[in-house]
Protein backbone atom coordinates (compact mmCIF):
# COMPACT_ATOMS: atom_id res chain seq x y z
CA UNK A 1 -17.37 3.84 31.59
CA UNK A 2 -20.23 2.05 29.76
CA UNK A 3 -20.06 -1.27 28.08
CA UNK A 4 -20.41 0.43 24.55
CA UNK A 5 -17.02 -0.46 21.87
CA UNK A 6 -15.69 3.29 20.65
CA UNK A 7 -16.45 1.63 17.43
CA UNK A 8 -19.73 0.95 18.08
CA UNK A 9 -20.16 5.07 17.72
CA UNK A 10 -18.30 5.12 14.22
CA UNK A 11 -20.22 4.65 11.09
CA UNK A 12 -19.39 1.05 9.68
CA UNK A 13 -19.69 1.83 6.30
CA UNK A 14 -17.62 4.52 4.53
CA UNK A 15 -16.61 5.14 1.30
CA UNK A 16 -12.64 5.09 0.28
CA UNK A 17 -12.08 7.10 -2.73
CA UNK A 18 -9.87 5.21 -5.91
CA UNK A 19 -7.13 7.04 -7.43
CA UNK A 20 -5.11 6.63 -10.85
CA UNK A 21 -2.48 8.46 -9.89
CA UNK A 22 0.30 8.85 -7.56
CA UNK A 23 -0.64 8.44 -3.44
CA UNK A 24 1.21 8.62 0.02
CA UNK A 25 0.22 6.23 2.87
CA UNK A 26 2.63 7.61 5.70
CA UNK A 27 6.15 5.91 4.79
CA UNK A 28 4.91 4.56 1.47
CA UNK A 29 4.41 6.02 -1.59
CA UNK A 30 2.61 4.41 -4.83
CA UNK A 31 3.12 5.66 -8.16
CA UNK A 32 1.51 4.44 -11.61
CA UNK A 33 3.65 3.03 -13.92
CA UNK A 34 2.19 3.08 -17.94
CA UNK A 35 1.15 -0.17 -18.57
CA UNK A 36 2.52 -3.48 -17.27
CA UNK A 37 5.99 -4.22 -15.91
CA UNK A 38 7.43 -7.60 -15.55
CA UNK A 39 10.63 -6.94 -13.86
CA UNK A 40 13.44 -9.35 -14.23
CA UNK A 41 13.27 -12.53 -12.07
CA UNK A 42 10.33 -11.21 -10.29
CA UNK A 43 8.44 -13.85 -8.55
CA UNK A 44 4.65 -13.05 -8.74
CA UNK A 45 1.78 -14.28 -6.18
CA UNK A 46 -1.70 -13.10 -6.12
CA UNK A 47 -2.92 -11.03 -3.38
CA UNK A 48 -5.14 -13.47 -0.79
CA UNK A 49 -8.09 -12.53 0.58
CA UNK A 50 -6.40 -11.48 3.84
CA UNK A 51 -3.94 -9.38 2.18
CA UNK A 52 -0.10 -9.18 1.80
CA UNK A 53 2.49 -7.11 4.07
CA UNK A 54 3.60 -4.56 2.41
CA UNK A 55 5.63 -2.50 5.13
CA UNK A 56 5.70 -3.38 9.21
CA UNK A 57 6.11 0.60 10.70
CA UNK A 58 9.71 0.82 12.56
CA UNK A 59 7.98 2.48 15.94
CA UNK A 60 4.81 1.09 16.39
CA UNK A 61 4.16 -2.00 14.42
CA UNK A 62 1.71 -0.74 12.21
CA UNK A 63 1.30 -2.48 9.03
CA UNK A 64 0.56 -1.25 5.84
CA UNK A 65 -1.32 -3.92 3.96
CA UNK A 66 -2.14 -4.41 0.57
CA UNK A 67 -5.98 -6.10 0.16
CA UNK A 68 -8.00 -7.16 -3.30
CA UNK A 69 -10.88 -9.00 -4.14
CA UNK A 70 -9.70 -12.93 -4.98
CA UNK A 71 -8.48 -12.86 -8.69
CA UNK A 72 -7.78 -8.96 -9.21
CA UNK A 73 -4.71 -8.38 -7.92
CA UNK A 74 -0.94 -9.99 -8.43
CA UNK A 75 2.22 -8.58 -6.34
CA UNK A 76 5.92 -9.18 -6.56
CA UNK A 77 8.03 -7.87 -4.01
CA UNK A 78 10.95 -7.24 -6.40
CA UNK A 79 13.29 -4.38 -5.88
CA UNK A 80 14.82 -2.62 -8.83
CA UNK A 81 15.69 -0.24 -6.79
CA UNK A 82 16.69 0.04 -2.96
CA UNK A 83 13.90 2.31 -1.86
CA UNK A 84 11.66 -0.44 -3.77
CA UNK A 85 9.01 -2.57 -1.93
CA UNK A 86 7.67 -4.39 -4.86
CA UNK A 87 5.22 -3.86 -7.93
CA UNK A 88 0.91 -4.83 -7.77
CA UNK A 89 -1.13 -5.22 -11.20
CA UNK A 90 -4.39 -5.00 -10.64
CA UNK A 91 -7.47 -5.91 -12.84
CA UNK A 92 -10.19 -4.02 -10.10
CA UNK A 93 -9.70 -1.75 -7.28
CA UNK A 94 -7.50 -2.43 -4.65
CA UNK A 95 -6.68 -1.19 -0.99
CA UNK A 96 -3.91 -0.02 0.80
CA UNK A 97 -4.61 -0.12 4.69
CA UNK A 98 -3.10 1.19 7.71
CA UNK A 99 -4.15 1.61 11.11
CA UNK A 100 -3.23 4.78 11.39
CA UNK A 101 -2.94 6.33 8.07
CA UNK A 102 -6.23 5.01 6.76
CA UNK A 103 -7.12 3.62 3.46
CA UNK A 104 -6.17 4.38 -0.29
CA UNK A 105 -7.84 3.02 -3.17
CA UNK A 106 -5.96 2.58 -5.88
CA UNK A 107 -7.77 2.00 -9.91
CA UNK A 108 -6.93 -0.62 -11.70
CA UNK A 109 -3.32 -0.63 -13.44
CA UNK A 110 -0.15 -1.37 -12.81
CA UNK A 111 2.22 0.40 -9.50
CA UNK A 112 5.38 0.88 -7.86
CA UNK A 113 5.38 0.72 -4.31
CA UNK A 114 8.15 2.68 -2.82
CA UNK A 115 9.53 3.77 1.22
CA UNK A 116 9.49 7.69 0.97
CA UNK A 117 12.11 9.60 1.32
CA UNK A 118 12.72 13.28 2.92
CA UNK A 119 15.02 15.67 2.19
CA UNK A 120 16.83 17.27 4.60
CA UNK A 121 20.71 19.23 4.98
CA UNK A 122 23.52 17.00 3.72
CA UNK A 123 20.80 14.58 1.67
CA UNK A 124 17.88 12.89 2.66
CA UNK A 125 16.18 9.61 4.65
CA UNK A 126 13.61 7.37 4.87
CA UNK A 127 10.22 8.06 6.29
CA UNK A 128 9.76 6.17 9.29
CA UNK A 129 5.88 6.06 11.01
C-alpha cells in the first residue's frame, strides 16, 4: 500500500456533456417538457448550492442529487403522477449526480423527473439501483 488517495490518480477536471433532451441516471429518468409547467399547488424552492435530494437508492444509499449554480435553478417535488419525483426549471445548466451512475448535464429548460420503470411478464416495476 502507499499513502497515495485512488483519486489522487484520476484527472480532477472532466468535462460532463449537457443535453436537451431526454436522459437516464440509473433509476431516474428526466424528460423535457415544452416550455414551463407550474403544476397545481406545487411548492417551489430554488436549488442551494449543495444541492437537493432527488432519489436515496433502495440498496446502497446512493443519492441522486440535483446541483445548480445559485439563482439558475428552481425545483418542486410535486407529483402529478405516482412514478413522479418532481419538476426543475432551469435558467443555466444544471447537474444530476450520482456516485455510481455519474453525472448528466442537463440545458437549460424546463423537466420532469421520473423513477423508471421496466417491463417485464404480467406488467412492469420500478428500477431499483
Amino acid at each position: 500500500m502507499t499513502d497515495m488517495s485512488v483519486l489522487d490518480q484520476v484527472e480532477q477536471s472532466l468535462r460532463i456533456p449537457v443535453l436537451e433532451g431526454l436522459q437516464a441516471q440509473g433509476d431516474l429518468i428526466v424528460i423535457p417538457v415544452p416550455g414551463p409547467i407550474d403544476p397545481p399547488g406545487a411548492r417551489w424552492v430554488r436549488v442551494p448550492p449543495e444541492g437537493v435530494e432527488l432519489l436515496r437508492g433502495g440498496a446502497g444509499g446512493n443519492t441522486h442529487m440535483l446541483v445548480a449554480e445559485p439563482g439558475t435553478c428552481r425545483w418542486t417535488p410535486h407529483r402529478a403522477d405516482w412514478q413522479d419525483l418532481g419538476v426543475f426549471t432551469a435558467s443555466a445548466e444544471v447537474y444530476l449526480l450520482h456516485p455510481e451512475h455519474g453525472a448528466l448535464g442537463c440545458a437549460p429548460g424546463t423537466y420532469v423527473v421520473r423513477r423508471q420503470r421496466e417491463h417485464e411478464r404480467g406488467g412492469s416495476r420500478l428500477v431499483a439501483d
